[in-house]
N, C-alpha and C. Protein backbone atom coordinates (compact mmCIF):
# COMPACT_ATOMS: atom_id res chain seq x y z
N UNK A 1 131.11 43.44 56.24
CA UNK A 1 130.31 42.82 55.19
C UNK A 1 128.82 42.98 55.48
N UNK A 2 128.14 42.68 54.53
CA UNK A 2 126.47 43.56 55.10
C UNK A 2 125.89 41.70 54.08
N UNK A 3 124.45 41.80 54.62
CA UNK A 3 123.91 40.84 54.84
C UNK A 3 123.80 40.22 53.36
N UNK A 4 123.86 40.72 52.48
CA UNK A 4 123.77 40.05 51.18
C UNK A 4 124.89 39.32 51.07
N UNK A 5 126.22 40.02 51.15
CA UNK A 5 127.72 39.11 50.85
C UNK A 5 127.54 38.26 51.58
N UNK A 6 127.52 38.40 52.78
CA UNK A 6 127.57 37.28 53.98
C UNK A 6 126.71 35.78 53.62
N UNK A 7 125.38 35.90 52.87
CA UNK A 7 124.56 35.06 52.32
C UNK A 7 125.03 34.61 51.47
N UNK A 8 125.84 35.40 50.28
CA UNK A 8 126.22 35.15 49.85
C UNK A 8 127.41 33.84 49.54
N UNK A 9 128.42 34.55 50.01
CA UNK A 9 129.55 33.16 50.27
C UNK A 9 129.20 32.20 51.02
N UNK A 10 127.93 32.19 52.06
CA UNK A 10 127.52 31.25 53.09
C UNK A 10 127.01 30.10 51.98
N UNK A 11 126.75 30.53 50.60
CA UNK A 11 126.48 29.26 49.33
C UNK A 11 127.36 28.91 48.56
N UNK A 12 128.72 29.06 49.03
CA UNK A 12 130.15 28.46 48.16
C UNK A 12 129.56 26.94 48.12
N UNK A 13 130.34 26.26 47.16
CA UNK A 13 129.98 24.66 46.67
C UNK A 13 128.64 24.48 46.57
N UNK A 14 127.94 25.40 46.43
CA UNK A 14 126.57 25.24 45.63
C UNK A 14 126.63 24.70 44.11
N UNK A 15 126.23 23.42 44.00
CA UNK A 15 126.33 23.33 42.24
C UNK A 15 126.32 24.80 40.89
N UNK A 16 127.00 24.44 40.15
CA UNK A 16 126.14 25.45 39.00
C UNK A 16 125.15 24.26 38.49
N UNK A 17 123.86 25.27 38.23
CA UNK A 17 123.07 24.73 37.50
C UNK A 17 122.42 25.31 36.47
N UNK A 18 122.65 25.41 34.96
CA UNK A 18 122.24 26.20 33.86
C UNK A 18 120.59 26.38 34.40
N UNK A 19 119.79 27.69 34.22
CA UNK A 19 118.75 27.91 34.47
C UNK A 19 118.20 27.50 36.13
N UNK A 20 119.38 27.53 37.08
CA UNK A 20 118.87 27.00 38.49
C UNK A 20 119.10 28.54 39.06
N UNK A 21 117.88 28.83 39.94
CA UNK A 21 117.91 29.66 40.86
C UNK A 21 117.89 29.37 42.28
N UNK A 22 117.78 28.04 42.94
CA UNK A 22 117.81 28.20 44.81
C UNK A 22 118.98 27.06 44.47
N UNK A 23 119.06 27.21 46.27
CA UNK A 23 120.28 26.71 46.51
C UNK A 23 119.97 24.91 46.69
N UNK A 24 118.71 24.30 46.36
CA UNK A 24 118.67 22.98 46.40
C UNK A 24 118.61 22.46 45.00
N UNK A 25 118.44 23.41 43.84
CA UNK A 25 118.36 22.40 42.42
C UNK A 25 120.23 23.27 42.36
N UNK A 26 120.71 24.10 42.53
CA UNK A 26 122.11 24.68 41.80
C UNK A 26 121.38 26.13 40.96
N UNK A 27 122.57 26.75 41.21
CA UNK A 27 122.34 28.67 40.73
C UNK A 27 123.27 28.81 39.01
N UNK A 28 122.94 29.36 38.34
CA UNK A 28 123.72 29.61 37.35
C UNK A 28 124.30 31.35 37.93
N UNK A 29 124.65 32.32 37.58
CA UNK A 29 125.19 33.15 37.81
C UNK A 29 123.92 34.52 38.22
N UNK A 30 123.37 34.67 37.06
CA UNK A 30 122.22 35.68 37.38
C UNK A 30 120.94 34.55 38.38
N UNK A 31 120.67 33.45 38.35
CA UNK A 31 119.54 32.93 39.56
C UNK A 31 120.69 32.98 41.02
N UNK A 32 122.00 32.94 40.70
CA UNK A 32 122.37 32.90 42.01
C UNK A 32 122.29 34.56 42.78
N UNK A 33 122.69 35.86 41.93
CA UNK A 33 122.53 36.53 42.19
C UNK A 33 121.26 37.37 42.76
N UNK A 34 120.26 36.63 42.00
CA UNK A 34 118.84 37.78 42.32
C UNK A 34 118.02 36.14 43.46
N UNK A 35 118.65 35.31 43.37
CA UNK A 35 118.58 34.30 44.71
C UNK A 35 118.67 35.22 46.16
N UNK A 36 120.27 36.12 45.98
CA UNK A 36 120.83 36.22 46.85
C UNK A 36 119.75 37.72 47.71
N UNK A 37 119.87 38.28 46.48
CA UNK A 37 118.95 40.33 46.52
C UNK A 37 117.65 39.52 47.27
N UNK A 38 117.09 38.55 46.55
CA UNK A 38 115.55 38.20 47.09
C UNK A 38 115.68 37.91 49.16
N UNK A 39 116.75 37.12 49.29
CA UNK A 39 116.65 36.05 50.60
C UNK A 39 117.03 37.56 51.11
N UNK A 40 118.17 37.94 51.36
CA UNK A 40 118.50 38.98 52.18
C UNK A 40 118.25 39.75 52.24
N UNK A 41 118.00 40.63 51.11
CA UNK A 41 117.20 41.94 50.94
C UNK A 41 115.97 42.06 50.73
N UNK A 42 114.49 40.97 50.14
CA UNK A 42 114.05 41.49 49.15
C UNK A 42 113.72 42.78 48.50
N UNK A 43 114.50 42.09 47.59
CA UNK A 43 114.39 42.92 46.25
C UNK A 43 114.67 41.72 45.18
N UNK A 44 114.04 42.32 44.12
CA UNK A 44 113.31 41.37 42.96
C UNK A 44 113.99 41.75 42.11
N UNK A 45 114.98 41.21 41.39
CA UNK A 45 115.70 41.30 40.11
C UNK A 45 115.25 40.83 38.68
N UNK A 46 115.59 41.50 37.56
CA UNK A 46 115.33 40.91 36.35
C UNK A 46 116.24 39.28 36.72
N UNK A 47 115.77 38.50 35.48
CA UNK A 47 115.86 37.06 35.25
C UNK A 47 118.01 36.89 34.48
N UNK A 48 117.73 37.84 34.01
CA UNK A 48 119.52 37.69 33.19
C UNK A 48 120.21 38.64 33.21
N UNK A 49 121.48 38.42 33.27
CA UNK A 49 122.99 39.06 33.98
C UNK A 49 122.28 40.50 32.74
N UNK A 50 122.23 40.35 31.36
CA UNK A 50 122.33 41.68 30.38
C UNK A 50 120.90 42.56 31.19
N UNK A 51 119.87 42.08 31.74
CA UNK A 51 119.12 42.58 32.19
C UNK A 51 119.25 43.23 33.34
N UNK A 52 119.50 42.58 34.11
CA UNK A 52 119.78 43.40 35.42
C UNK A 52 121.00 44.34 35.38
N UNK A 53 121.89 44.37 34.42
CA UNK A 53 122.75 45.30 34.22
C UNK A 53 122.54 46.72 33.30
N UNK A 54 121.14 46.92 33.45
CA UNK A 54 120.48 47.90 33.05
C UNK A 54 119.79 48.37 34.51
N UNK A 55 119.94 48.11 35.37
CA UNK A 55 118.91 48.58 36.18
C UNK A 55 120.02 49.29 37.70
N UNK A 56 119.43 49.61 38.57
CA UNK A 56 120.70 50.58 39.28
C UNK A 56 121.64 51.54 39.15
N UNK A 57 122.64 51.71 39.38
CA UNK A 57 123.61 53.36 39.56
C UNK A 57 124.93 52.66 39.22
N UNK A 58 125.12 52.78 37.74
CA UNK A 58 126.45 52.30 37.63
C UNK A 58 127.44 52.77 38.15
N UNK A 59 128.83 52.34 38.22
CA UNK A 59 129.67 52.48 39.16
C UNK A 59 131.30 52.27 38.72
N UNK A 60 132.22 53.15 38.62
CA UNK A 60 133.63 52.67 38.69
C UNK A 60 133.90 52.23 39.13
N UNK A 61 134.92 51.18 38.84
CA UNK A 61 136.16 50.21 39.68
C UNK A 61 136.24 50.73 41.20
N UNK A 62 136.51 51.61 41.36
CA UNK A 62 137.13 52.24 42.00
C UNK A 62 136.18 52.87 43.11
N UNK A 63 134.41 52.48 42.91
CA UNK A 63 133.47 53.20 43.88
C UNK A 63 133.09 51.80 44.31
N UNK A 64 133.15 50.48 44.20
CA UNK A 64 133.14 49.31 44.67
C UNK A 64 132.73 49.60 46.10
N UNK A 65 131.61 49.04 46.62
CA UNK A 65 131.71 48.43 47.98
C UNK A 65 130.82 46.66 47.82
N UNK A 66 131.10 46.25 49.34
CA UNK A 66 130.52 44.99 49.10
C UNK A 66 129.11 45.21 49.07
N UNK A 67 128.56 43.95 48.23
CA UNK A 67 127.47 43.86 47.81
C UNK A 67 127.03 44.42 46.48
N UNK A 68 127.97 45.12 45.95
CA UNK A 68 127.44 45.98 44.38
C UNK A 68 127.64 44.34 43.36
N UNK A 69 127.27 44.86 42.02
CA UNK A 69 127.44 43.92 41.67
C UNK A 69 128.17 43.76 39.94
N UNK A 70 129.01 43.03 39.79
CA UNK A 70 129.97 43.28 39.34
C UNK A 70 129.67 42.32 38.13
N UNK A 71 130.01 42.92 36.56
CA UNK A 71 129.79 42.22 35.24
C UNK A 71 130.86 41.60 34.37
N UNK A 72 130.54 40.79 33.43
CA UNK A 72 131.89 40.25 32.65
C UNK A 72 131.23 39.88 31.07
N UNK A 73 132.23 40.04 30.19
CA UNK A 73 132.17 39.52 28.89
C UNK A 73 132.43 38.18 28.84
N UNK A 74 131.68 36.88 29.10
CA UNK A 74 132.46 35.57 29.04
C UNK A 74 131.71 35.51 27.95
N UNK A 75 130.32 35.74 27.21
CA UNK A 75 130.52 34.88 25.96
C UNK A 75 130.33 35.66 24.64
N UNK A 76 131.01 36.00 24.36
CA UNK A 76 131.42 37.88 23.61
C UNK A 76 130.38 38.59 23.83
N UNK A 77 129.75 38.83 24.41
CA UNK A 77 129.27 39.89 24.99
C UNK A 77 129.13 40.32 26.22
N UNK A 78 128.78 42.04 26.32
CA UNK A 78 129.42 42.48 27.68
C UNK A 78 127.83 42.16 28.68
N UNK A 79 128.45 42.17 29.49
CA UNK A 79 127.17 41.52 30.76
C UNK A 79 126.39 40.61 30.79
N UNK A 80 127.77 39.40 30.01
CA UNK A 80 126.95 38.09 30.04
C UNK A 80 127.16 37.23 31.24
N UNK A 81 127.97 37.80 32.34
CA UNK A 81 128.19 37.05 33.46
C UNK A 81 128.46 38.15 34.73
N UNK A 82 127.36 37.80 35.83
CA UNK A 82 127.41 38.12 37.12
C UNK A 82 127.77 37.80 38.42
N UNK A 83 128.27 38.59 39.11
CA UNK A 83 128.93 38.11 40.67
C UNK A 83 128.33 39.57 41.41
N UNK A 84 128.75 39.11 42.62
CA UNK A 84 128.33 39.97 43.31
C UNK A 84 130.02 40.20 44.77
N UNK A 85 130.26 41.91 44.17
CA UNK A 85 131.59 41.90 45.27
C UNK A 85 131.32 41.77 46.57
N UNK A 86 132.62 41.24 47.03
CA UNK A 86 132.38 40.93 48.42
C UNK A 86 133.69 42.24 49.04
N UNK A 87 134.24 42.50 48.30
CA UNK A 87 136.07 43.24 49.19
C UNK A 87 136.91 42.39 49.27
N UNK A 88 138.11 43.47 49.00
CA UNK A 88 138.98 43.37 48.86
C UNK A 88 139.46 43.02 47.28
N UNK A 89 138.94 43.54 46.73
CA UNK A 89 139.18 42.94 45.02
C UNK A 89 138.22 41.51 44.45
N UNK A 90 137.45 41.04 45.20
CA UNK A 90 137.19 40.16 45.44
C UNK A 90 135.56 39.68 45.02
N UNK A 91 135.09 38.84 44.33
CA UNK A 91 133.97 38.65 44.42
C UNK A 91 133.20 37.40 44.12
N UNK A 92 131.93 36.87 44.61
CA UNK A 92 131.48 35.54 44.66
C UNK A 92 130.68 35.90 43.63
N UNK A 93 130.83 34.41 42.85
CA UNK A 93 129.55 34.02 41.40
C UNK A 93 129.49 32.38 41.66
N UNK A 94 128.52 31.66 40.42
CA UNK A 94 128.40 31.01 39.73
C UNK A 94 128.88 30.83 38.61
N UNK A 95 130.19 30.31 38.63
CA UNK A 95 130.83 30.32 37.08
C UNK A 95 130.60 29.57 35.77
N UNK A 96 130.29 28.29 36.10
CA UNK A 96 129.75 27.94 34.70
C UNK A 96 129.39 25.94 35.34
N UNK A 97 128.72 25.61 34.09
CA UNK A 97 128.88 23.88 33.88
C UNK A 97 130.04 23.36 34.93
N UNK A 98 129.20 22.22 35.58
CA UNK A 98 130.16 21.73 36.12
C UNK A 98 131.25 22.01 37.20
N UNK A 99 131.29 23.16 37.92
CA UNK A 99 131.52 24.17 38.63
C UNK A 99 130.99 24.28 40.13
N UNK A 100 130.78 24.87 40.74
CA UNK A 100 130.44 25.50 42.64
C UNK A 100 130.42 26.69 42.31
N UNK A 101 129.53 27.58 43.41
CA UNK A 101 129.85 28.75 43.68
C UNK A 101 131.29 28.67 44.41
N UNK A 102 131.91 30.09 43.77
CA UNK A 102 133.35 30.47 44.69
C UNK A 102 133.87 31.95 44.62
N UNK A 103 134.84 32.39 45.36
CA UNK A 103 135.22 33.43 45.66
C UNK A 103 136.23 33.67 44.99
N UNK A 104 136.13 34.85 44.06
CA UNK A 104 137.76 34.99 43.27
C UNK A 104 138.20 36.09 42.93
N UNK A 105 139.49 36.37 43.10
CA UNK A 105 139.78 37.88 42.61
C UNK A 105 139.70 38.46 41.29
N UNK A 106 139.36 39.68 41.16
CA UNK A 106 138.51 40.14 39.96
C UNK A 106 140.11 40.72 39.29
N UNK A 107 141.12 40.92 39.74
CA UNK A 107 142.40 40.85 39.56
C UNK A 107 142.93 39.79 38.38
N UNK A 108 142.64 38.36 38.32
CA UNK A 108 142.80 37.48 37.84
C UNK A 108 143.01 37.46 36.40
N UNK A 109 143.48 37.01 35.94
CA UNK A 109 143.92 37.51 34.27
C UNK A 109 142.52 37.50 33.36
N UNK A 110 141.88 35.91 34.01
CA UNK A 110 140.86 35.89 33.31
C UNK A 110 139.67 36.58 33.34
N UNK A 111 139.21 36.79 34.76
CA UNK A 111 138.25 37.94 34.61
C UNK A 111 138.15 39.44 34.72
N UNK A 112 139.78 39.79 34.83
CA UNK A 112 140.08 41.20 34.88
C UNK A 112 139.96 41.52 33.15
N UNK A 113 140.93 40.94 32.45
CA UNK A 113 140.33 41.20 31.19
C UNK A 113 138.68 40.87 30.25
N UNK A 114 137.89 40.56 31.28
CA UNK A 114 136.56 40.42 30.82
C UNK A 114 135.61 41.52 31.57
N UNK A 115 135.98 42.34 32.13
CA UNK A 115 135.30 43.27 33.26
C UNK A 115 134.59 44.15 32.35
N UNK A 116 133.61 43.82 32.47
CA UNK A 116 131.93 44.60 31.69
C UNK A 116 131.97 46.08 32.28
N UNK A 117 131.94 46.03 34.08
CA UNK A 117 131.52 47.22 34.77
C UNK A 117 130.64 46.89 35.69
N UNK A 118 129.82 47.48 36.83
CA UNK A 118 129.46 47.41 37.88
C UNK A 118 127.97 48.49 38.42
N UNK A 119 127.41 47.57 38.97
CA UNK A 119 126.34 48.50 39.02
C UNK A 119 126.05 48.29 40.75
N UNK A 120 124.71 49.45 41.48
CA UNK A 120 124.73 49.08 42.69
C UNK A 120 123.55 49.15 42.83
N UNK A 121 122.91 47.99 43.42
CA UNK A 121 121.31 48.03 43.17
C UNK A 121 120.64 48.24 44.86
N UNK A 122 120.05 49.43 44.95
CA UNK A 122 119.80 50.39 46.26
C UNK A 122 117.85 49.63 46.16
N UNK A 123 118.06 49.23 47.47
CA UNK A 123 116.60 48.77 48.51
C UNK A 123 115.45 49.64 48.33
């Protein structure tokens, strides 16, 4: 695992917080993500999941490593929700209201049939 994932899940049960980016007010999905690019990597991300999913080397299922970062259709549209893979099928977000950060397989009925696509955002 390379230093972003690792930071990453090290913020499981982090509140969601609509419009929260650090880990003391709560992350919504895109502040938790470009939270994560800033602390470990910096690097400076656009503000929303459709934004930053314009930027980097998109990527098949299938070219996945940890740390890329992985999109979903949750509110009919595509790349309205971000995580970031960790392996093994696997990847940490901010899922919604009321919620924690957590780790879940991208396998899952619910977000395998919402899978936007994947991008890999290089230092």
């Amino acid at each position: 695992m390379n230093d972003a994932v690792m930071y990453a899940v090290s913020l499981a049960d982090t509140p969601y917080r609509y419009g929260g980016n650090s880990p003391d007010e709560g992350f919504d999905c895109s502040g938790f993500v470009g939270h994560v690019f800033r602390h470990s990597l910096g690097i400076s991300l656009p503000r929303t999941s459709h934004e930053i999913s314009k930027i980097g080397i998109a990527l098949n299922a299938d070219q996945l490593r940890p740390g890329d970062l992985v999109f979903f259709n949750t509110r009919q549209r595509a790349y309205s929700h971000v995580g970031i893979f960790i392996g093994e099928g696997k990847f940490v977000h901010s899922p919604k209201s009321g919620s924690r950060i957590r780790v879940e397989k991208m396998s899952e009925k619910y977000w395998g049939s919402r899978y936007s696509g994947a991008r890999r955002i290089k230092g």
